[in-house]
C-alpha atoms as a PDB file:
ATOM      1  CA  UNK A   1     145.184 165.336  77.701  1.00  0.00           C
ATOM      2  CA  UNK A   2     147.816 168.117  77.145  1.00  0.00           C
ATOM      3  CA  UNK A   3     151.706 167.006  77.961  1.00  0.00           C
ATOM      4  CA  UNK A   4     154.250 168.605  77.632  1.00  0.00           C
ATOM      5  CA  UNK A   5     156.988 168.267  75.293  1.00  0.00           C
ATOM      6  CA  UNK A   6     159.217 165.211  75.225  1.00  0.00           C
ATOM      7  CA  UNK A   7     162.995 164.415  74.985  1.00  0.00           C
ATOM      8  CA  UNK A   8     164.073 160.590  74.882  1.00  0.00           C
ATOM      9  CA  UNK A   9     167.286 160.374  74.743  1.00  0.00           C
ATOM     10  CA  UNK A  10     168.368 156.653  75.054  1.00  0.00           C
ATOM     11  CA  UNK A  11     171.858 154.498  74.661  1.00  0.00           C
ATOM     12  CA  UNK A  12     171.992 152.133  71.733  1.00  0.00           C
ATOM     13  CA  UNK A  13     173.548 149.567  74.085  1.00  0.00           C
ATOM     14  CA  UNK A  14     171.705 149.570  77.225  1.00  0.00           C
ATOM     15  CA  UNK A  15     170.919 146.489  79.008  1.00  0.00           C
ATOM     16  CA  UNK A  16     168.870 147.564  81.411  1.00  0.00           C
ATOM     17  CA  UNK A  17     166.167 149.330  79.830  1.00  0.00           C
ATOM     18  CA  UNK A  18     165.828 148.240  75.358  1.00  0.00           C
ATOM     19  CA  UNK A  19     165.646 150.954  73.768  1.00  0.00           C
ATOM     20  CA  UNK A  20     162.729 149.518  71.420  1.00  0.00           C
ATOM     21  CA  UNK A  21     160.766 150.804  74.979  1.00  0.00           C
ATOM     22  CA  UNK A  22     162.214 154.360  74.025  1.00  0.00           C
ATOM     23  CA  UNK A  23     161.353 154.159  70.094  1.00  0.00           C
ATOM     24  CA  UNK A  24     157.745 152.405  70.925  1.00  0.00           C
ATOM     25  CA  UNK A  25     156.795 154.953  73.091  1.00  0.00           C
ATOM     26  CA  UNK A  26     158.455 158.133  70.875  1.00  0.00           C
ATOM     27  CA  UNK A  27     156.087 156.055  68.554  1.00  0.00           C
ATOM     28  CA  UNK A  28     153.023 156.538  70.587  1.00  0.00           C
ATOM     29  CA  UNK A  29     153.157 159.971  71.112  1.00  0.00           C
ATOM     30  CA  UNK A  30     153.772 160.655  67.710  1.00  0.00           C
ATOM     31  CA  UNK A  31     150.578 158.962  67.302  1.00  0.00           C
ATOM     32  CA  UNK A  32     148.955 160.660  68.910  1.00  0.00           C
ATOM     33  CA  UNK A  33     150.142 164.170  67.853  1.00  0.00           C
ATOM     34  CA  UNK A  34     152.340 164.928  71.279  1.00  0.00           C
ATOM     35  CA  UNK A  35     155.803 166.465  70.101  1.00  0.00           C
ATOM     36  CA  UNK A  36     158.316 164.255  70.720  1.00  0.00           C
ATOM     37  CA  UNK A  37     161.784 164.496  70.447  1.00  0.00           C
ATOM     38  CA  UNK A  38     164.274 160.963  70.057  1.00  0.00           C
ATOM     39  CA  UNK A  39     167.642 160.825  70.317  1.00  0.00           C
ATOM     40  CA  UNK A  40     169.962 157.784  69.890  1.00  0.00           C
ATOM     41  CA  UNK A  41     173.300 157.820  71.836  1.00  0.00           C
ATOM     42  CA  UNK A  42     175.675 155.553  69.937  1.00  0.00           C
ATOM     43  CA  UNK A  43     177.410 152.900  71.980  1.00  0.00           C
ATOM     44  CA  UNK A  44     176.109 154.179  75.088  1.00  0.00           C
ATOM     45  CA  UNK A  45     174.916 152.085  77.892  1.00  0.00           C
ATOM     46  CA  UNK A  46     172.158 152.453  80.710  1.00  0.00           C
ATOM     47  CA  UNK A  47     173.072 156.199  82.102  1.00  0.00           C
ATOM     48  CA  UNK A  48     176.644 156.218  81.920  1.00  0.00           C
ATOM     49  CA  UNK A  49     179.428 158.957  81.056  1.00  0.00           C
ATOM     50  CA  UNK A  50     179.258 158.314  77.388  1.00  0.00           C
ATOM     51  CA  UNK A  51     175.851 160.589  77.601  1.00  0.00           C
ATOM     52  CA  UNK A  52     178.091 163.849  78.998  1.00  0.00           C
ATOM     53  CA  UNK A  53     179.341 164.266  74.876  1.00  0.00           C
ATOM     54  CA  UNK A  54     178.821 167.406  72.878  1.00  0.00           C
ATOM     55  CA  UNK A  55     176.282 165.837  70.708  1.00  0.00           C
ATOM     56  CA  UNK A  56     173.861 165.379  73.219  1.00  0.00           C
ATOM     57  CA  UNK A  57     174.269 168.573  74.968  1.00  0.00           C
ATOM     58  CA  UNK A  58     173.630 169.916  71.745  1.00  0.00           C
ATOM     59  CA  UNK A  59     170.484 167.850  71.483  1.00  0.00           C
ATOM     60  CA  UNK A  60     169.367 169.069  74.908  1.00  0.00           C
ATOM     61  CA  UNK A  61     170.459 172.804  74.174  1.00  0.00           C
ATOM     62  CA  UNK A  62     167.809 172.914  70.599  1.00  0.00           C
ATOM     63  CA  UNK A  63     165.050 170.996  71.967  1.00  0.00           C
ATOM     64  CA  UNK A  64     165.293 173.604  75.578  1.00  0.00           C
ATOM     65  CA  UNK A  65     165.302 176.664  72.876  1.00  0.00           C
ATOM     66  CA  UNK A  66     162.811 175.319  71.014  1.00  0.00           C
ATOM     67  CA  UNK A  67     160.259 174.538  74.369  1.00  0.00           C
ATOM     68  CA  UNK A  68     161.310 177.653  76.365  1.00  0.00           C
END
Protein backbone atom coordinates (compact mmCIF):
# COMPACT_ATOMS: atom_id res chain seq x y z
CA UNK A 1 0.00 0.00 0.00
CA UNK A 2 1.53 3.48 -0.73
CA UNK A 3 0.24 6.50 1.76
CA UNK A 4 1.10 9.40 1.84
CA UNK A 5 3.04 11.23 4.28
CA UNK A 6 1.84 11.77 7.83
CA UNK A 7 1.64 14.66 10.39
CA UNK A 8 0.20 13.83 14.00
CA UNK A 9 0.16 16.51 15.79
CA UNK A 10 -1.62 15.80 19.18
CA UNK A 11 -2.20 17.79 22.74
CA UNK A 12 -0.45 16.32 25.73
CA UNK A 13 -3.66 16.91 27.70
CA UNK A 14 -6.49 15.83 25.68
CA UNK A 15 -9.32 14.04 27.11
CA UNK A 16 -11.05 13.15 24.40
CA UNK A 17 -8.83 11.33 22.24
CA UNK A 18 -5.14 9.78 24.53
CA UNK A 19 -2.61 10.59 22.85
CA UNK A 20 -0.93 6.99 23.40
CA UNK A 21 -3.64 6.47 20.15
CA UNK A 22 -1.41 9.20 18.37
CA UNK A 23 2.15 7.69 19.51
CA UNK A 24 0.79 3.88 18.85
CA UNK A 25 -0.17 4.59 15.58
CA UNK A 26 3.07 7.12 14.65
CA UNK A 27 4.45 3.70 15.97
CA UNK A 28 2.86 1.60 13.37
CA UNK A 29 3.72 3.38 10.51
CA UNK A 30 7.10 3.65 11.48
CA UNK A 31 6.90 0.02 11.41
CA UNK A 32 6.14 -0.35 8.69
CA UNK A 33 8.45 2.12 6.85
CA UNK A 34 5.54 4.97 6.10
CA UNK A 35 7.14 8.49 6.99
CA UNK A 36 5.63 9.78 9.75
CA UNK A 37 5.88 12.86 11.35
CA UNK A 38 4.78 13.35 15.52
CA UNK A 39 4.39 16.27 17.18
CA UNK A 40 3.52 16.83 20.89
CA UNK A 41 1.66 20.09 21.80
CA UNK A 42 2.45 20.80 25.44
CA UNK A 43 -0.52 21.44 27.67
CA UNK A 44 -2.84 21.42 24.91
CA UNK A 45 -6.21 19.90 25.00
CA UNK A 46 -8.58 18.14 22.36
CA UNK A 47 -8.41 20.89 19.33
CA UNK A 48 -8.33 23.99 21.12
CA UNK A 49 -6.54 27.52 20.60
CA UNK A 50 -3.41 26.46 22.34
CA UNK A 51 -2.62 24.56 18.78
CA UNK A 52 -2.68 28.25 16.78
CA UNK A 53 1.23 28.83 18.53
CA UNK A 54 4.32 29.47 16.48
CA UNK A 55 5.77 26.17 17.26
CA UNK A 56 3.35 24.28 15.55
CA UNK A 57 2.98 26.39 12.58
CA UNK A 58 6.49 25.90 12.35
CA UNK A 59 6.01 22.17 12.55
CA UNK A 60 3.37 22.33 9.82
CA UNK A 61 5.48 24.87 7.64
CA UNK A 62 8.88 22.00 7.53
CA UNK A 63 6.95 18.95 7.22
CA UNK A 64 4.65 20.97 3.98
CA UNK A 65 8.34 21.92 2.50
CA UNK A 66 9.59 18.82 3.02
CA UNK A 67 6.27 16.80 1.21
CA UNK A 68 5.63 19.49 -1.47
Amino acid sequence: MNLPPFLILHGDKDHVVPITQSIELYEKLKEYHYEVTFGRVHDADHGRSIFYNEDVYQTIIAFLDKHQ
